[in-house]
PDB file of N, CA and C in Angstrom:
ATOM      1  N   UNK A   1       3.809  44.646   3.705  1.00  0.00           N
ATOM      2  CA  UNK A   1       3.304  45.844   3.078  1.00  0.00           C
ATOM      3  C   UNK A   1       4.401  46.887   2.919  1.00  0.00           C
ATOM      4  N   UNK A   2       4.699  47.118   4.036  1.00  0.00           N
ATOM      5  CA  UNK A   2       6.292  47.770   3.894  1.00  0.00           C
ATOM      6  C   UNK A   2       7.918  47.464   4.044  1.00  0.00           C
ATOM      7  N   UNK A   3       8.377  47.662   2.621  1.00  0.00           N
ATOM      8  CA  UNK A   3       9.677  46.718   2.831  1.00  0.00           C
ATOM      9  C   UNK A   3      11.159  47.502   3.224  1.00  0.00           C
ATOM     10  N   UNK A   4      10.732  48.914   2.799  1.00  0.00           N
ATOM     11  CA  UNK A   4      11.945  49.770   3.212  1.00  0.00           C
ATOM     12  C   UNK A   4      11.521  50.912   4.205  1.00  0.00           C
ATOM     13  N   UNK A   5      12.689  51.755   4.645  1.00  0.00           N
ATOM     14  CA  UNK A   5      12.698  53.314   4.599  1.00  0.00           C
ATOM     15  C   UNK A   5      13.074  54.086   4.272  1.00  0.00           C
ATOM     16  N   UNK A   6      13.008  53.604   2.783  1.00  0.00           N
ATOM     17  CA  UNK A   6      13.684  54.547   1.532  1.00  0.00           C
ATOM     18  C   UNK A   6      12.166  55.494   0.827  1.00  0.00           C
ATOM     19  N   UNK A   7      12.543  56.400   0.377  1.00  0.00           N
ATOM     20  CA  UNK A   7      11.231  57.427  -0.110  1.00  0.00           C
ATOM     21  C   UNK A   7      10.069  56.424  -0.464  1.00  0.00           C
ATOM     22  N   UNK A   8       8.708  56.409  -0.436  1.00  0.00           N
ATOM     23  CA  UNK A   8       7.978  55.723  -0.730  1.00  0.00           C
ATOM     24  C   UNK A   8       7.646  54.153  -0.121  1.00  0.00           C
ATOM     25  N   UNK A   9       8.773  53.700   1.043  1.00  0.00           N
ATOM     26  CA  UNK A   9       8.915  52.459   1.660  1.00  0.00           C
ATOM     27  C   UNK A   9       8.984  51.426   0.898  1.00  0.00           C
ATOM     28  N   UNK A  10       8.943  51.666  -0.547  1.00  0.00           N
ATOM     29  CA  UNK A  10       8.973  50.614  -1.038  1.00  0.00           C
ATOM     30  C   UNK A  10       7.525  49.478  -0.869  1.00  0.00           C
ATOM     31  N   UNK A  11       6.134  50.000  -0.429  1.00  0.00           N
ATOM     32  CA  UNK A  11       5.084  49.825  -0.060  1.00  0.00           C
ATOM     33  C   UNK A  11       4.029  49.417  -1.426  1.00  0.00           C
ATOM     34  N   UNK A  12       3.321  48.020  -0.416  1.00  0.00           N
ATOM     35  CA  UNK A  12       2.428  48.215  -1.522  1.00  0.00           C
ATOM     36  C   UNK A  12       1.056  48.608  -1.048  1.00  0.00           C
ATOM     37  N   UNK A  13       0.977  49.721  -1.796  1.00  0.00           N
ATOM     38  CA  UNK A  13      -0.002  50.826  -1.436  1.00  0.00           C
ATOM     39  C   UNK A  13      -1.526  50.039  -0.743  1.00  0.00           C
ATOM     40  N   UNK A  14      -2.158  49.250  -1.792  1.00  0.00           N
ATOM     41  CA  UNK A  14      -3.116  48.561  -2.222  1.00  0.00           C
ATOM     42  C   UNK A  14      -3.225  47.600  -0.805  1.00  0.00           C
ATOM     43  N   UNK A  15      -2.851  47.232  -0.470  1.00  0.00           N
ATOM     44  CA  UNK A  15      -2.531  46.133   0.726  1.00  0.00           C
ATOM     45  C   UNK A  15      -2.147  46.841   1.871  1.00  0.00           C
ATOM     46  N   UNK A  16      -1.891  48.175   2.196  1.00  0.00           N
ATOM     47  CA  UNK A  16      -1.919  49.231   3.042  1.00  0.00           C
ATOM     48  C   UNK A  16      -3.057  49.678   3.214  1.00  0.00           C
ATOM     49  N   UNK A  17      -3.762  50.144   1.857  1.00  0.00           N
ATOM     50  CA  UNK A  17      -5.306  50.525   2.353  1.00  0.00           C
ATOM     51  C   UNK A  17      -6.330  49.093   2.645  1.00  0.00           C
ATOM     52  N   UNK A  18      -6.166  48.484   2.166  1.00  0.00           N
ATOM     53  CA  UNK A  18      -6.925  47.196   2.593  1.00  0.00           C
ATOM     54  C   UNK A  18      -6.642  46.961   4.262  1.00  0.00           C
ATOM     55  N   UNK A  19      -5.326  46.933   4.810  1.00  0.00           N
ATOM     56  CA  UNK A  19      -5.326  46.632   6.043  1.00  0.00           C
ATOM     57  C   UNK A  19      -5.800  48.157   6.668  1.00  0.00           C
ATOM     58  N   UNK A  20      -5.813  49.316   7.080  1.00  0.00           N
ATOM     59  CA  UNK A  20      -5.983  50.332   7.029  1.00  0.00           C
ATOM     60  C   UNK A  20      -7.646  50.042   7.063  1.00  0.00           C
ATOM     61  N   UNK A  21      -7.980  50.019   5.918  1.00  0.00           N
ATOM     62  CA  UNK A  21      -9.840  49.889   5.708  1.00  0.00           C
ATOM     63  C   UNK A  21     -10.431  48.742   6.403  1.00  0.00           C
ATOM     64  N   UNK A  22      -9.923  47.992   6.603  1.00  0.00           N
ATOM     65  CA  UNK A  22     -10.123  46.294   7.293  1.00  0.00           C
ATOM     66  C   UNK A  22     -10.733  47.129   8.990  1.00  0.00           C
ATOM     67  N   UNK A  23      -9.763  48.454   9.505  1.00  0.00           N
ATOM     68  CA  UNK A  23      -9.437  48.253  11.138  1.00  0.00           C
ATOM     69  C   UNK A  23     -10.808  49.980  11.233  1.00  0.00           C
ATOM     70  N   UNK A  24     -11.215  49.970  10.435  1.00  0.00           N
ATOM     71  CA  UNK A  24     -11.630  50.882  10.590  1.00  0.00           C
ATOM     72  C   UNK A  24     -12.982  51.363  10.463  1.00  0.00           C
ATOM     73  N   UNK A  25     -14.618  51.734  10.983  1.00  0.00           N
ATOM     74  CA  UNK A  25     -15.586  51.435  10.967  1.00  0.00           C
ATOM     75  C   UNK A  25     -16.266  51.928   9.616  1.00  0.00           C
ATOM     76  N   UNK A  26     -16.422  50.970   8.699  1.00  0.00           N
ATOM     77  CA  UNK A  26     -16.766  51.584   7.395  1.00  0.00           C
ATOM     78  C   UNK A  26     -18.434  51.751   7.498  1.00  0.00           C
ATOM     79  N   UNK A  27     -19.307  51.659   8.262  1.00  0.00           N
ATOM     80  CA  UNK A  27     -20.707  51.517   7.817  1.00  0.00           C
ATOM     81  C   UNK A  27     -20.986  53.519   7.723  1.00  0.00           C
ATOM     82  N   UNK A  28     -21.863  53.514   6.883  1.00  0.00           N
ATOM     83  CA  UNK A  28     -21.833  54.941   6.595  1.00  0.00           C
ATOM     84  C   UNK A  28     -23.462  55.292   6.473  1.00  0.00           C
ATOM     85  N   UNK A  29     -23.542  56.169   7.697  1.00  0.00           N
ATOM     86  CA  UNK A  29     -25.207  56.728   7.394  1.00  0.00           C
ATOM     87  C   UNK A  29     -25.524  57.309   6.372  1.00  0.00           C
ATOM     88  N   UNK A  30     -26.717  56.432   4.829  1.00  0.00           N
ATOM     89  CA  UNK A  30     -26.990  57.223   4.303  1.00  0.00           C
ATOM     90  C   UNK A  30     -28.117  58.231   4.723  1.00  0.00           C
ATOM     91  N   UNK A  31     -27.740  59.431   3.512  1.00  0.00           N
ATOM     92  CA  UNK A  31     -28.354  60.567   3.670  1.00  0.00           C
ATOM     93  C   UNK A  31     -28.484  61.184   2.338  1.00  0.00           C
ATOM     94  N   UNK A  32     -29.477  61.873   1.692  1.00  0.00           N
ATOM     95  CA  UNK A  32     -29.603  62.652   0.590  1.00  0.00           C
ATOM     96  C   UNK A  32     -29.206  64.045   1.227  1.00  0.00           C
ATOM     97  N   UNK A  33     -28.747  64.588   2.384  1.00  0.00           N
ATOM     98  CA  UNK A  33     -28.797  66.127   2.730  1.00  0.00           C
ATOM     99  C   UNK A  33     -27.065  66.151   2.664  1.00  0.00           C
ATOM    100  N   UNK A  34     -26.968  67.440   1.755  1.00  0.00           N
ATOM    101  CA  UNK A  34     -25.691  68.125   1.714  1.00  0.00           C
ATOM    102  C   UNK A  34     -25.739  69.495   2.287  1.00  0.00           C
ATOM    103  N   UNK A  35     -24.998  69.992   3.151  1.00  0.00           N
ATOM    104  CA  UNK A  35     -25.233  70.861   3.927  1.00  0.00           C
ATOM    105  C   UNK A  35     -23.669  71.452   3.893  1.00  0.00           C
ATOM    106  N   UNK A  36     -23.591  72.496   2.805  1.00  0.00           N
ATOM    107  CA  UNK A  36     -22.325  73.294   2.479  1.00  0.00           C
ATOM    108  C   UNK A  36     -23.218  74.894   2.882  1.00  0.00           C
ATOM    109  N   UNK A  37     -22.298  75.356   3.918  1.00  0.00           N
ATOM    110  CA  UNK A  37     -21.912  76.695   4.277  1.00  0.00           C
ATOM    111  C   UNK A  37     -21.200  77.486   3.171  1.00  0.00           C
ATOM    112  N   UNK A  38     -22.098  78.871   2.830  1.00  0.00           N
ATOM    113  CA  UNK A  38     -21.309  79.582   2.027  1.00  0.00           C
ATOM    114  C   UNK A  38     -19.819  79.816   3.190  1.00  0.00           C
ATOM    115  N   UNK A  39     -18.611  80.496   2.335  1.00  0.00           N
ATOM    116  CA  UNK A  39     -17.588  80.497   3.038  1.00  0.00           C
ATOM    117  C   UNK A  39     -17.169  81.817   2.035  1.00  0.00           C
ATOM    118  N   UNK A  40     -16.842  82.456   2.943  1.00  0.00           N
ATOM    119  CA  UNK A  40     -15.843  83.775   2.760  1.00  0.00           C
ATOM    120  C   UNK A  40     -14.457  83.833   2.892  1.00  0.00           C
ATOM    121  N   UNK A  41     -13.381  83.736   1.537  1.00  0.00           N
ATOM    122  CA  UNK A  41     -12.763  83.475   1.580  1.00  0.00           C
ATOM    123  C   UNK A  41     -11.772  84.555   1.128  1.00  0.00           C
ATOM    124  N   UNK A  42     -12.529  85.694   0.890  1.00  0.00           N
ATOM    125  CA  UNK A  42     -11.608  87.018   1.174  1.00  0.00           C
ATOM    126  C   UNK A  42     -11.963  88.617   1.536  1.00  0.00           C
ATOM    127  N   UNK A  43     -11.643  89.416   1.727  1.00  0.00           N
ATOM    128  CA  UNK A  43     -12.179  90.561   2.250  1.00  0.00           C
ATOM    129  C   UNK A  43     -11.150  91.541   1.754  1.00  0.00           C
ATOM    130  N   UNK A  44     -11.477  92.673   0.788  1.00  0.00           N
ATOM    131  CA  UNK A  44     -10.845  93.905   0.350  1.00  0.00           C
ATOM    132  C   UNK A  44     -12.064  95.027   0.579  1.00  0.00           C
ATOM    133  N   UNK A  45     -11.068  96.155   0.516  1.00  0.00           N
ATOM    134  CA  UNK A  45     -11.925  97.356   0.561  1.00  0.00           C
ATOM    135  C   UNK A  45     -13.233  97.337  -0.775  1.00  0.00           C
ATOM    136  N   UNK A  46     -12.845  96.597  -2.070  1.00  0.00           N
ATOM    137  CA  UNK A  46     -14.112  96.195  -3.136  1.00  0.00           C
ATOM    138  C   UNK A  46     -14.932  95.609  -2.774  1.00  0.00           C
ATOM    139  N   UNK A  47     -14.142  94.540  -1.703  1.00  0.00           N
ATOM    140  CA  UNK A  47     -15.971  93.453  -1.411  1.00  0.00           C
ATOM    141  C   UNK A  47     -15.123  92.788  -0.770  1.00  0.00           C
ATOM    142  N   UNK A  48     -16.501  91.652  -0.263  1.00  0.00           N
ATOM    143  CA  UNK A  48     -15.957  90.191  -0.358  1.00  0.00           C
ATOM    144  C   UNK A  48     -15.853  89.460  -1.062  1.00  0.00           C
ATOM    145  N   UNK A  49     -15.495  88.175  -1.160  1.00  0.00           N
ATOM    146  CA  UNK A  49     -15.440  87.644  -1.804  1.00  0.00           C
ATOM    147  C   UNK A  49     -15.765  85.976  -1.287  1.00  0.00           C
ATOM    148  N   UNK A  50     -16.744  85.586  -1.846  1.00  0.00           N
ATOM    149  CA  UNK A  50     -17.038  83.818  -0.903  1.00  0.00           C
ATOM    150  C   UNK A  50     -17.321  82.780  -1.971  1.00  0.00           C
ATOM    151  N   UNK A  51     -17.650  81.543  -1.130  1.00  0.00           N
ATOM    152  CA  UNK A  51     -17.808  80.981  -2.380  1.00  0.00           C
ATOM    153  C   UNK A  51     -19.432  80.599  -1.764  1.00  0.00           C
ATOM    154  N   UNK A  52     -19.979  80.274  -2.606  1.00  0.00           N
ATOM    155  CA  UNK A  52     -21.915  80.317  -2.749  1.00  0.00           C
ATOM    156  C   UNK A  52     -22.024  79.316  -2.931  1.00  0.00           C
ATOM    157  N   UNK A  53     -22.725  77.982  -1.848  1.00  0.00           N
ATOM    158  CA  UNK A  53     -23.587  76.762  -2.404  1.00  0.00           C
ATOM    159  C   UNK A  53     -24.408  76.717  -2.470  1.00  0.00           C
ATOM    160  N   UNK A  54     -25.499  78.159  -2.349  1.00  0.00           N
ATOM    161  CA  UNK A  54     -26.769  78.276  -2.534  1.00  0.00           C
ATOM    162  C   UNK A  54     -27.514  77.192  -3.289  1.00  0.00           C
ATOM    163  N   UNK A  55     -26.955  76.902  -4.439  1.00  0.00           N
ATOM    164  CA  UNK A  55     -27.183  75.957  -5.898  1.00  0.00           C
ATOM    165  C   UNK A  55     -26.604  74.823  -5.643  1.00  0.00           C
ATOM    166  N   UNK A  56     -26.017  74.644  -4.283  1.00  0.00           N
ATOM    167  CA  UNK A  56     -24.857  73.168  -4.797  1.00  0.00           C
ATOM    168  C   UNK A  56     -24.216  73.401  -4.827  1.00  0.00           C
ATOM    169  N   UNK A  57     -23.910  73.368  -6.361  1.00  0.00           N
ATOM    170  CA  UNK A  57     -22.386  73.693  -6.926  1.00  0.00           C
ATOM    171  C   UNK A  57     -21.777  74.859  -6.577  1.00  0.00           C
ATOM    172  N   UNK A  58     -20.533  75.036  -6.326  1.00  0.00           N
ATOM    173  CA  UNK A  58     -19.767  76.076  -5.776  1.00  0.00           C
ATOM    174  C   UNK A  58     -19.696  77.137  -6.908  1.00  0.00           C
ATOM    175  N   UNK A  59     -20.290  78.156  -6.293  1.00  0.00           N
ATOM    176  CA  UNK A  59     -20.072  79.136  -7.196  1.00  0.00           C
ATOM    177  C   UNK A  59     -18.847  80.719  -6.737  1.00  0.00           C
ATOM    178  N   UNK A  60     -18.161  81.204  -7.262  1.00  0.00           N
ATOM    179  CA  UNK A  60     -17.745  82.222  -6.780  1.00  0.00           C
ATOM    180  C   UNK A  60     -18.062  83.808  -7.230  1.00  0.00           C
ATOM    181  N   UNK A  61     -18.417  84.159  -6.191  1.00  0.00           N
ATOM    182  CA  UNK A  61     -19.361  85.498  -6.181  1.00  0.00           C
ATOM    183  C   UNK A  61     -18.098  86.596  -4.952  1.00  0.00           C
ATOM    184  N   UNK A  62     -18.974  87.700  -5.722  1.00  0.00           N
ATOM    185  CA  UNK A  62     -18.059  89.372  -4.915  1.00  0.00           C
ATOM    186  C   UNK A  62     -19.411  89.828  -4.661  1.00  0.00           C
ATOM    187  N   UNK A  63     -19.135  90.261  -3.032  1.00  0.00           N
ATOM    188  CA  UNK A  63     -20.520  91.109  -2.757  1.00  0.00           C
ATOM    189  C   UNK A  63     -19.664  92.213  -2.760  1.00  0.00           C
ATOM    190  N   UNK A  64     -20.234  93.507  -3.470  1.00  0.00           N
ATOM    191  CA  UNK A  64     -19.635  94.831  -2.990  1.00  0.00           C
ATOM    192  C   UNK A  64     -19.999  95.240  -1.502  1.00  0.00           C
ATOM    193  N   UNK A  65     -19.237  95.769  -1.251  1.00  0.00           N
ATOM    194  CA  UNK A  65     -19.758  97.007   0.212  1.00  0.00           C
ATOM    195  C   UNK A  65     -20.399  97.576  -0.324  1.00  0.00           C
TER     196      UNK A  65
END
């Protein structure tokens, strides 16, 4: 998989994630629940500023003070 230690190893990527994915527990609980926290991702004397998953989709909103 890897033939050097020159930038990039000279690797083949594909056969890295295969061994990689092979060692590693893939079974995955499904679930229909997405559970995104709005997040505040700035604060000025105008407002804040966060981002809203109220809807899902990320929205970006300013609450004034």
């Amino acid at each position: 998989m890897i033939k050097s230690t020159d930038h990039g190893l000279n690797a083949d990527f594909l056969k890295l994630f295969d061994y990689v994915y092979s060692k590693v527990n893939n079974e995955f609980k499904k679930s229909n629940l997405i559970d995104l926290q709005n997040h505040v991702i700035l604060e000025t004397n105008n407002g804040r500023y966060v981002i809203n998953y109220s809807n899902i989709l990320p929205e970006f909103k300013q609450l004034k003070r």
